[in-house]
C-alpha atoms as a PDB file:
ATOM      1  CA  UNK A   1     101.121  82.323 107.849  1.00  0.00           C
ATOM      2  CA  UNK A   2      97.973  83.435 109.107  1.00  0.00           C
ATOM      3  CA  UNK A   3      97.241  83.247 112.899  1.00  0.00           C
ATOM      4  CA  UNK A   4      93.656  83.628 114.921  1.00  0.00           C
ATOM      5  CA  UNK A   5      93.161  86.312 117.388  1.00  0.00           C
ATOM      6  CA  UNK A   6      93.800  85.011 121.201  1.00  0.00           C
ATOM      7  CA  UNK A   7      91.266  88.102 122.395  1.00  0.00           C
ATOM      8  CA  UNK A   8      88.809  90.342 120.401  1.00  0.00           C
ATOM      9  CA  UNK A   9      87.162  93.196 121.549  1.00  0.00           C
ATOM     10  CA  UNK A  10      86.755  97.176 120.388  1.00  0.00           C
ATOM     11  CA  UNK A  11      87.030 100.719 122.213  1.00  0.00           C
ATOM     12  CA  UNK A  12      84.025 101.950 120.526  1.00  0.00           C
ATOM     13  CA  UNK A  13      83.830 105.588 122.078  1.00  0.00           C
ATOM     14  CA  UNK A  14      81.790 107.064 118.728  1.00  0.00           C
ATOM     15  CA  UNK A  15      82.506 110.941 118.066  1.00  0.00           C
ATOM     16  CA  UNK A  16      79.754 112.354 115.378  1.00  0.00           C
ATOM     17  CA  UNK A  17      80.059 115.543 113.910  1.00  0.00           C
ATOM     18  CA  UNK A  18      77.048 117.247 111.647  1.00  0.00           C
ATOM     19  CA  UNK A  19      77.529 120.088 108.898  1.00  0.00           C
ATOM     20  CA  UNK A  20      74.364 122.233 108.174  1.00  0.00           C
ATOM     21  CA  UNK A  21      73.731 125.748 107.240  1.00  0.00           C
ATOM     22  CA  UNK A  22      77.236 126.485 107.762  1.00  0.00           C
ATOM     23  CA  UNK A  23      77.829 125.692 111.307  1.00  0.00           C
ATOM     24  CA  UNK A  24      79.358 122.319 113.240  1.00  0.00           C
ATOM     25  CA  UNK A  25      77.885 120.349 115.847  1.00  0.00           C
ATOM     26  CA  UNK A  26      79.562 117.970 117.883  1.00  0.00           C
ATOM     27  CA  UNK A  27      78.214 115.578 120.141  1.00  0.00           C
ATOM     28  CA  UNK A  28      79.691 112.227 122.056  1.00  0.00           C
ATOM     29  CA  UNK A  29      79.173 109.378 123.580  1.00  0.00           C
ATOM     30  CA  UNK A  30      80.773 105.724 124.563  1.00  0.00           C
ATOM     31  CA  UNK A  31      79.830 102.087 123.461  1.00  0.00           C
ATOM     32  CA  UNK A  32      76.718 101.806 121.449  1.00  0.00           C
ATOM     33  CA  UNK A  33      75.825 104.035 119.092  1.00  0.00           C
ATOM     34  CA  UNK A  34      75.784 107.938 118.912  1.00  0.00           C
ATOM     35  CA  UNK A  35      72.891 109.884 117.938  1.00  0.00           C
ATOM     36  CA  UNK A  36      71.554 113.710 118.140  1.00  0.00           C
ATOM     37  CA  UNK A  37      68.749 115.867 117.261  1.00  0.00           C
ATOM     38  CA  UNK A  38      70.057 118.786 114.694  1.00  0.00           C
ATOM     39  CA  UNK A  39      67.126 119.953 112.513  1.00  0.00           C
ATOM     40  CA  UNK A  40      64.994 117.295 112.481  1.00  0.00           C
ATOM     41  CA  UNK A  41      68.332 115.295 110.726  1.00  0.00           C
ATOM     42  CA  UNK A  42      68.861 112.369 113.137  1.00  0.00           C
ATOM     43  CA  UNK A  43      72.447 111.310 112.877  1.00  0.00           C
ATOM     44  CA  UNK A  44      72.911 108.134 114.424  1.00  0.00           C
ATOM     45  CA  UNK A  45      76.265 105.590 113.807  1.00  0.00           C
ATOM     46  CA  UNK A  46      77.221 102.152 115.640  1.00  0.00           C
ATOM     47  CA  UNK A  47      80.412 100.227 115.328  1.00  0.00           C
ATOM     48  CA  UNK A  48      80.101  95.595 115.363  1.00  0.00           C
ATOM     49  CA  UNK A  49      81.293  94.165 117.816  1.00  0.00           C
ATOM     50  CA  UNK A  50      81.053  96.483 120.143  1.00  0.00           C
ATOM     51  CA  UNK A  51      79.836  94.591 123.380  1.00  0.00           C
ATOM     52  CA  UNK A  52      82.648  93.791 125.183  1.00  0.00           C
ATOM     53  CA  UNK A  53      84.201  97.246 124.985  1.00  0.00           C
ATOM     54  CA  UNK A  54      87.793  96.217 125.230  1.00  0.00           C
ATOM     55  CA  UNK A  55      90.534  96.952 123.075  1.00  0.00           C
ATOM     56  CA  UNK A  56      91.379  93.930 120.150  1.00  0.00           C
ATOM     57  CA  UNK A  57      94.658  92.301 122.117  1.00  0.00           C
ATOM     58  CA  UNK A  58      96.966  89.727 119.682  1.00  0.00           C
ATOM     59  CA  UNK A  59      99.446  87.817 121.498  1.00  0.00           C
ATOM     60  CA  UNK A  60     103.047  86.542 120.525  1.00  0.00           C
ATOM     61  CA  UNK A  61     103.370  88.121 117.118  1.00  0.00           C
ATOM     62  CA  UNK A  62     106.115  86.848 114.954  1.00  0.00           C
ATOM     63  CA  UNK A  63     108.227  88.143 111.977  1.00  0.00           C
ATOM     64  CA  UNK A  64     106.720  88.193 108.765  1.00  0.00           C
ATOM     65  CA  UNK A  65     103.397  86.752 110.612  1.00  0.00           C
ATOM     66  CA  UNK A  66      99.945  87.822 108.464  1.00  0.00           C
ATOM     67  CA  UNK A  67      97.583  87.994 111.093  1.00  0.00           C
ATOM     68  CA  UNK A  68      93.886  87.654 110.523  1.00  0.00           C
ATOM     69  CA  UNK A  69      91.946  89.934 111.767  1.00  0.00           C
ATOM     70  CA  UNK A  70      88.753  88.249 110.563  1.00  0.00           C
ATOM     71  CA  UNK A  71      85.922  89.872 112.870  1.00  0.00           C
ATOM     72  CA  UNK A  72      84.875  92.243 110.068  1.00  0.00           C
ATOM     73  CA  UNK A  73      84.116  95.249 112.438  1.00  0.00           C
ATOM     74  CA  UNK A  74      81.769  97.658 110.577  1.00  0.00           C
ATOM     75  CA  UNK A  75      80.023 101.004 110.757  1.00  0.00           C
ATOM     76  CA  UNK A  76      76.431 101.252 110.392  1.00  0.00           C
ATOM     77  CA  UNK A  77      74.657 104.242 109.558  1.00  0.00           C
ATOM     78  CA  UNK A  78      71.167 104.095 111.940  1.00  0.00           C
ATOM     79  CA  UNK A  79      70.716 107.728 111.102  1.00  0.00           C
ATOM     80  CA  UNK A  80      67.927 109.671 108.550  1.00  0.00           C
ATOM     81  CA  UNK A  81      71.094 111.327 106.591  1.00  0.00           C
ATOM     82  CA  UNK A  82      73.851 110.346 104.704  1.00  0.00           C
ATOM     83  CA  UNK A  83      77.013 110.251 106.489  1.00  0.00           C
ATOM     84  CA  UNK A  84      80.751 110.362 105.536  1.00  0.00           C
ATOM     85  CA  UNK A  85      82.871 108.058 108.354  1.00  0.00           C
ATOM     86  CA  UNK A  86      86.475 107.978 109.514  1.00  0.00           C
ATOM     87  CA  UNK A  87      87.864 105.135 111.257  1.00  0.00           C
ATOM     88  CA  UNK A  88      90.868 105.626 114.374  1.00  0.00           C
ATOM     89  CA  UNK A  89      92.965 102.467 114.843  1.00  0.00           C
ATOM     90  CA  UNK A  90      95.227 103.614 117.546  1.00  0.00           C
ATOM     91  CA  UNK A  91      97.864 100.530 117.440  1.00  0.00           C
ATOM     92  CA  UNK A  92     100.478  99.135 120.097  1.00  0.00           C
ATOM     93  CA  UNK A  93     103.061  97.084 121.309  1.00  0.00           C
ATOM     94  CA  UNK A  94     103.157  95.756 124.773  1.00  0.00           C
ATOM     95  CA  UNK A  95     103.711  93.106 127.243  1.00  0.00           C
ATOM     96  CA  UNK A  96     100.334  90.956 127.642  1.00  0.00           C
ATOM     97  CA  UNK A  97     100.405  88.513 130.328  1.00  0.00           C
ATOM     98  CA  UNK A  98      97.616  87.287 132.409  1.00  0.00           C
ATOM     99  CA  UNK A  99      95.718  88.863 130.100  1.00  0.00           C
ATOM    100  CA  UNK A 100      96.854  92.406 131.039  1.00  0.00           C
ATOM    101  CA  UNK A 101      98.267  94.385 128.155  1.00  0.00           C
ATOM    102  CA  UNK A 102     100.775  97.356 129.038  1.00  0.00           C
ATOM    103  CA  UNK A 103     101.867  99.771 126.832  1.00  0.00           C
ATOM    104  CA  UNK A 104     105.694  99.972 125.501  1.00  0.00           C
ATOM    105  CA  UNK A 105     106.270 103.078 124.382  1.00  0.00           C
ATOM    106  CA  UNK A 106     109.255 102.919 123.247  1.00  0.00           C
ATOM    107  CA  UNK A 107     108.637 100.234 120.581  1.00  0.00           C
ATOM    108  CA  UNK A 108     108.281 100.790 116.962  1.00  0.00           C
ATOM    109  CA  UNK A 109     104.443 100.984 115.573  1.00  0.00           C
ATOM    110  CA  UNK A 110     105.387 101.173 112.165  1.00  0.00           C
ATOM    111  CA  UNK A 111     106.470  97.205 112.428  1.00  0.00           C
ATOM    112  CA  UNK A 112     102.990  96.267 112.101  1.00  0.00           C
ATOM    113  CA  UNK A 113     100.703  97.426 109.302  1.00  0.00           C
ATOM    114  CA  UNK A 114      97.426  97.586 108.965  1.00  0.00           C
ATOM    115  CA  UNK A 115      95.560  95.826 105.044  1.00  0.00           C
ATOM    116  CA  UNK A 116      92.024  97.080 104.361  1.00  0.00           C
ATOM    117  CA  UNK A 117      90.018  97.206 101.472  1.00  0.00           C
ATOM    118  CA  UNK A 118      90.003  99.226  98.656  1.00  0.00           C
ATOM    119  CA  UNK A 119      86.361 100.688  99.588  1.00  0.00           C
ATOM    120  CA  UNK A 120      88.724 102.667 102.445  1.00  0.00           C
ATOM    121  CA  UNK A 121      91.620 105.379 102.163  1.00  0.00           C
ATOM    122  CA  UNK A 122      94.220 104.671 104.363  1.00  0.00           C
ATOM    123  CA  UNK A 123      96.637 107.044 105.819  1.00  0.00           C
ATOM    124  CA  UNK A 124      99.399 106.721 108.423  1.00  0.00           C
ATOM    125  CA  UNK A 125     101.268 108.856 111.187  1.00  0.00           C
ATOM    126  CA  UNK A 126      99.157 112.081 109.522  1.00  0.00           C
ATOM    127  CA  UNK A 127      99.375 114.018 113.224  1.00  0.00           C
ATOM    128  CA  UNK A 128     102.965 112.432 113.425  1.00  0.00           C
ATOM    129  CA  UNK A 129     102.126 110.148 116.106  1.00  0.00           C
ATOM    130  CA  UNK A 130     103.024 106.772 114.572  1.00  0.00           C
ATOM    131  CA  UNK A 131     100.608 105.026 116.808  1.00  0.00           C
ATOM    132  CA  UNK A 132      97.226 106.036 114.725  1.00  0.00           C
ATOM    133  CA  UNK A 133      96.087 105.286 111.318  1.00  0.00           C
ATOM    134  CA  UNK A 134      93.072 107.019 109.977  1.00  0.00           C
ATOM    135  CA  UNK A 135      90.958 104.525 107.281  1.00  0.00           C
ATOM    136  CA  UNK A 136      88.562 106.621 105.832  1.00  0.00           C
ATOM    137  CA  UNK A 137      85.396 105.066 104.118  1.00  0.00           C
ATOM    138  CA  UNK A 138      85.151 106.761 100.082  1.00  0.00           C
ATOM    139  CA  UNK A 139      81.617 106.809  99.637  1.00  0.00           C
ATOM    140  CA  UNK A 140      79.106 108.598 102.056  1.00  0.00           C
ATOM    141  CA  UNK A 141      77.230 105.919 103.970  1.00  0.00           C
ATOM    142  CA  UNK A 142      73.590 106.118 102.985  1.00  0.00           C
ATOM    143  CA  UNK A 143      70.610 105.641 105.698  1.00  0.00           C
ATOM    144  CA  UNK A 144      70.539 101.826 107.510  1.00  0.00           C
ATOM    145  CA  UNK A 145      73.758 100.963 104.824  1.00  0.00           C
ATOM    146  CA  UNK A 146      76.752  99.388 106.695  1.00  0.00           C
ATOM    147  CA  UNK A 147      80.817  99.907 105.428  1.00  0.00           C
ATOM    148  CA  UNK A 148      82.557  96.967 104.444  1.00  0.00           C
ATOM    149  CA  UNK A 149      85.414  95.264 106.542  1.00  0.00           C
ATOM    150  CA  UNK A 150      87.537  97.631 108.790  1.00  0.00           C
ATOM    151  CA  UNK A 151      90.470  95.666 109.662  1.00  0.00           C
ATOM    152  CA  UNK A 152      91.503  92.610 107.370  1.00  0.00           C
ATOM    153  CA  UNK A 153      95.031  91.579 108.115  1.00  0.00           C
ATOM    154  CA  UNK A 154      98.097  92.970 110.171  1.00  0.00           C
ATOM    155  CA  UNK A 155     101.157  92.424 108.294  1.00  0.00           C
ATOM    156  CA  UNK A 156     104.030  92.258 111.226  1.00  0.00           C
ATOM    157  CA  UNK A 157     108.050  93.261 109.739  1.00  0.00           C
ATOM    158  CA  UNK A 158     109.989  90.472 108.434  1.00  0.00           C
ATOM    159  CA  UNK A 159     112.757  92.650 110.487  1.00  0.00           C
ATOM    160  CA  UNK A 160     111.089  92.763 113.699  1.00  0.00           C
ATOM    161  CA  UNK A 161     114.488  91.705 116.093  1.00  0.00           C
ATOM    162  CA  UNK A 162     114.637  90.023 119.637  1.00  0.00           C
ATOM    163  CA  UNK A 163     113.702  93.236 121.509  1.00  0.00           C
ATOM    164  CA  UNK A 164     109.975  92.142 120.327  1.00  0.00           C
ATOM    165  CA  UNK A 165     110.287  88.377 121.181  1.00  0.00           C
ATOM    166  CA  UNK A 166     106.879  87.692 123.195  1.00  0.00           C
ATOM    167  CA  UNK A 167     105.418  90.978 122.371  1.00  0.00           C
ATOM    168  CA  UNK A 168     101.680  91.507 121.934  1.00  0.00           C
ATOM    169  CA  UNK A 169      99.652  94.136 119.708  1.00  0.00           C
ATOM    170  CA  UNK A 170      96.877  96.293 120.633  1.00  0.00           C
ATOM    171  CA  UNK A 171      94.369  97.954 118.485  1.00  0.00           C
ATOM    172  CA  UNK A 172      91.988 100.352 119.979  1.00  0.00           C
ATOM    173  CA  UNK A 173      88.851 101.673 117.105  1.00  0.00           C
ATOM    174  CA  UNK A 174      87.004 104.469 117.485  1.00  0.00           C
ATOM    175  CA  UNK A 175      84.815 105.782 114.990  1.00  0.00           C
ATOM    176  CA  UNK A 176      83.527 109.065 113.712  1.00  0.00           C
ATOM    177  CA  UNK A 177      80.905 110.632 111.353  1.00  0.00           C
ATOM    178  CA  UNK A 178      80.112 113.978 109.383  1.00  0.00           C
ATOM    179  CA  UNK A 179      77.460 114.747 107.567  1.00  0.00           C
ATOM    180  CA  UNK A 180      77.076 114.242 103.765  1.00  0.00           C
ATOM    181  CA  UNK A 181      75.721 116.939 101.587  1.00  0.00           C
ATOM    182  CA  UNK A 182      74.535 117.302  97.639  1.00  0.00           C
ATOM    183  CA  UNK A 183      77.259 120.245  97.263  1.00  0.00           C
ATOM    184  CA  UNK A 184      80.625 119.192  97.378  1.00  0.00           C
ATOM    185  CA  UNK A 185      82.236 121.855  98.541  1.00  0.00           C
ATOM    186  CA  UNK A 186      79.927 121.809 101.587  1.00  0.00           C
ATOM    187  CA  UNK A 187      80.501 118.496 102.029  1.00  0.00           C
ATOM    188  CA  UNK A 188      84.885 119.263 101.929  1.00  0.00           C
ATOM    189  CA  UNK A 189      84.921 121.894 103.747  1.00  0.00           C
ATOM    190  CA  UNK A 190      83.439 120.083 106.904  1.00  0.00           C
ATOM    191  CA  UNK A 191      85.787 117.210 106.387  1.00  0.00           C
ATOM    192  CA  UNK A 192      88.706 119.812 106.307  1.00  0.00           C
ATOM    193  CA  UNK A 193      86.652 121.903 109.609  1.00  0.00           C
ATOM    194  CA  UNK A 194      86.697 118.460 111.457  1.00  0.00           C
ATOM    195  CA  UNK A 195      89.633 116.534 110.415  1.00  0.00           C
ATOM    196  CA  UNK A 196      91.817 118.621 109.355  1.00  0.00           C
ATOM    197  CA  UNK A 197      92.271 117.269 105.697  1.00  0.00           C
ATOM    198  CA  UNK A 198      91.510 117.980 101.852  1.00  0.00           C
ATOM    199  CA  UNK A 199      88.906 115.260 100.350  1.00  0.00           C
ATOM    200  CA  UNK A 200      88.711 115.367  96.175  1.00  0.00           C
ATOM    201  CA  UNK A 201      85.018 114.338  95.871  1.00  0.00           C
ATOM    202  CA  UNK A 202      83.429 113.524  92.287  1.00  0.00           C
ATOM    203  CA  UNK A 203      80.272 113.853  91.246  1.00  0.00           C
ATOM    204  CA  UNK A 204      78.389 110.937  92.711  1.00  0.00           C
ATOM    205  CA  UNK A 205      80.243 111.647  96.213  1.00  0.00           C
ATOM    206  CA  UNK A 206      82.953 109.312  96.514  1.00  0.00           C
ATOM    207  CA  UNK A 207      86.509 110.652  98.248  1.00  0.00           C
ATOM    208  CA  UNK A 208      88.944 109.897  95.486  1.00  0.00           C
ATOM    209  CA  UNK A 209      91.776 111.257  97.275  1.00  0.00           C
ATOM    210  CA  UNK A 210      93.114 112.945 100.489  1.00  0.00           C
ATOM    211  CA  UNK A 211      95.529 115.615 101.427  1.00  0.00           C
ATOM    212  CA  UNK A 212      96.785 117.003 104.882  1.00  0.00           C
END
């Protein structure tokens, strides 16, 4: 069963981060787009749907519900440089009534799960807080080119139980950027400076896989 979203909206707070000549700069910003001025490289990202500036709110979820999360957010690259992006969706459960959301910490985020494409890498509860999930795009984003889909559908446990009965989800997105590079290695060992994490990369650029 497939259900529409009751509110739609993104946290688009855009972190980008720029590798060259062996050094890291890091810049941000809030809704809009993100740019800066690093040798004469202008690198320059901007998340869809980014107007409103509110978190994505989903009322009433059910057991076993598929929701559809059909605004097909994106990340554009606006910048003069190749760009390698990783996408934060910070999840929640809460209370949302008269359209106020609050927090419930002490529900369990790994009852809803997040279904992308395969043009992203996925990972889960990588800093052990079970609340983010880190899609990151596999092929470096090219000048003016735009990722595919973010968020596709929210799969919601078949054993969710009556403590979630009237519940509502929250997704918050924030997105971030480093800067792609010809040499590989270059090009990993900003990932791992930035984000902590291992990318394989083949010869045309793509991530193939990920480690912490």
């Amino acid at each position: 069963m497939k259900k529409r979203i009751l509110l739609m909206g993104v946290a688009a707070a855009l972190v980008t981060t720029a590798f060259i000549g062996g050094s890291l700069a890091y810049f941000q910003a809030g809704s809009g787009s993100v740019q800066q001025q690093i040798n004469t490289k202008t690198l320059n990202i901007s998340l869809s749907d980014s107007v409103s500036g509110e978190p994505l709110i989903i009322g009433n979820a059910m057991p076993g519900e598929i929701i559809d999360l059909d605004h097909k957010y994106t990340v554009k690259n606006t910048g003069n440089t190749a760009l390698y992006v990783r996408v934060t969706v910070s999840k929640s459960w809460g209370d949302y009534k008269d359209d106020v959301f609050v927090k419930m910490h002490d529900k369990d985020d790994t009852l809803m799960q997040l279904k992308t494409g395969n043009e992203w890498y996925i990972m889960e509860n990588n800093d052990g807080n079970e609340e983010n999930v880190y899609l990151y795009y596999r092929k470096p984003l090219k000048t003016w080119e735009e990722t595919s889909s973010i968020l596709q559908d929210l799969e919601v446990a078949e054993t969710l139980t009556n403590a979630y009965t009237d519940k509502g989800i929250q997704l918050e997105i924030e997105a971030e950027a480093v800067q792609a590079s010809s040499v590989s290695s270059v090009c990993q060992d900003a990932i791992l400076a930035e984000w902590g994490i291992w990318a394989e990369i083949d010869q045309a650029g793509n991530i193939i896989s990920i480690e912490e």
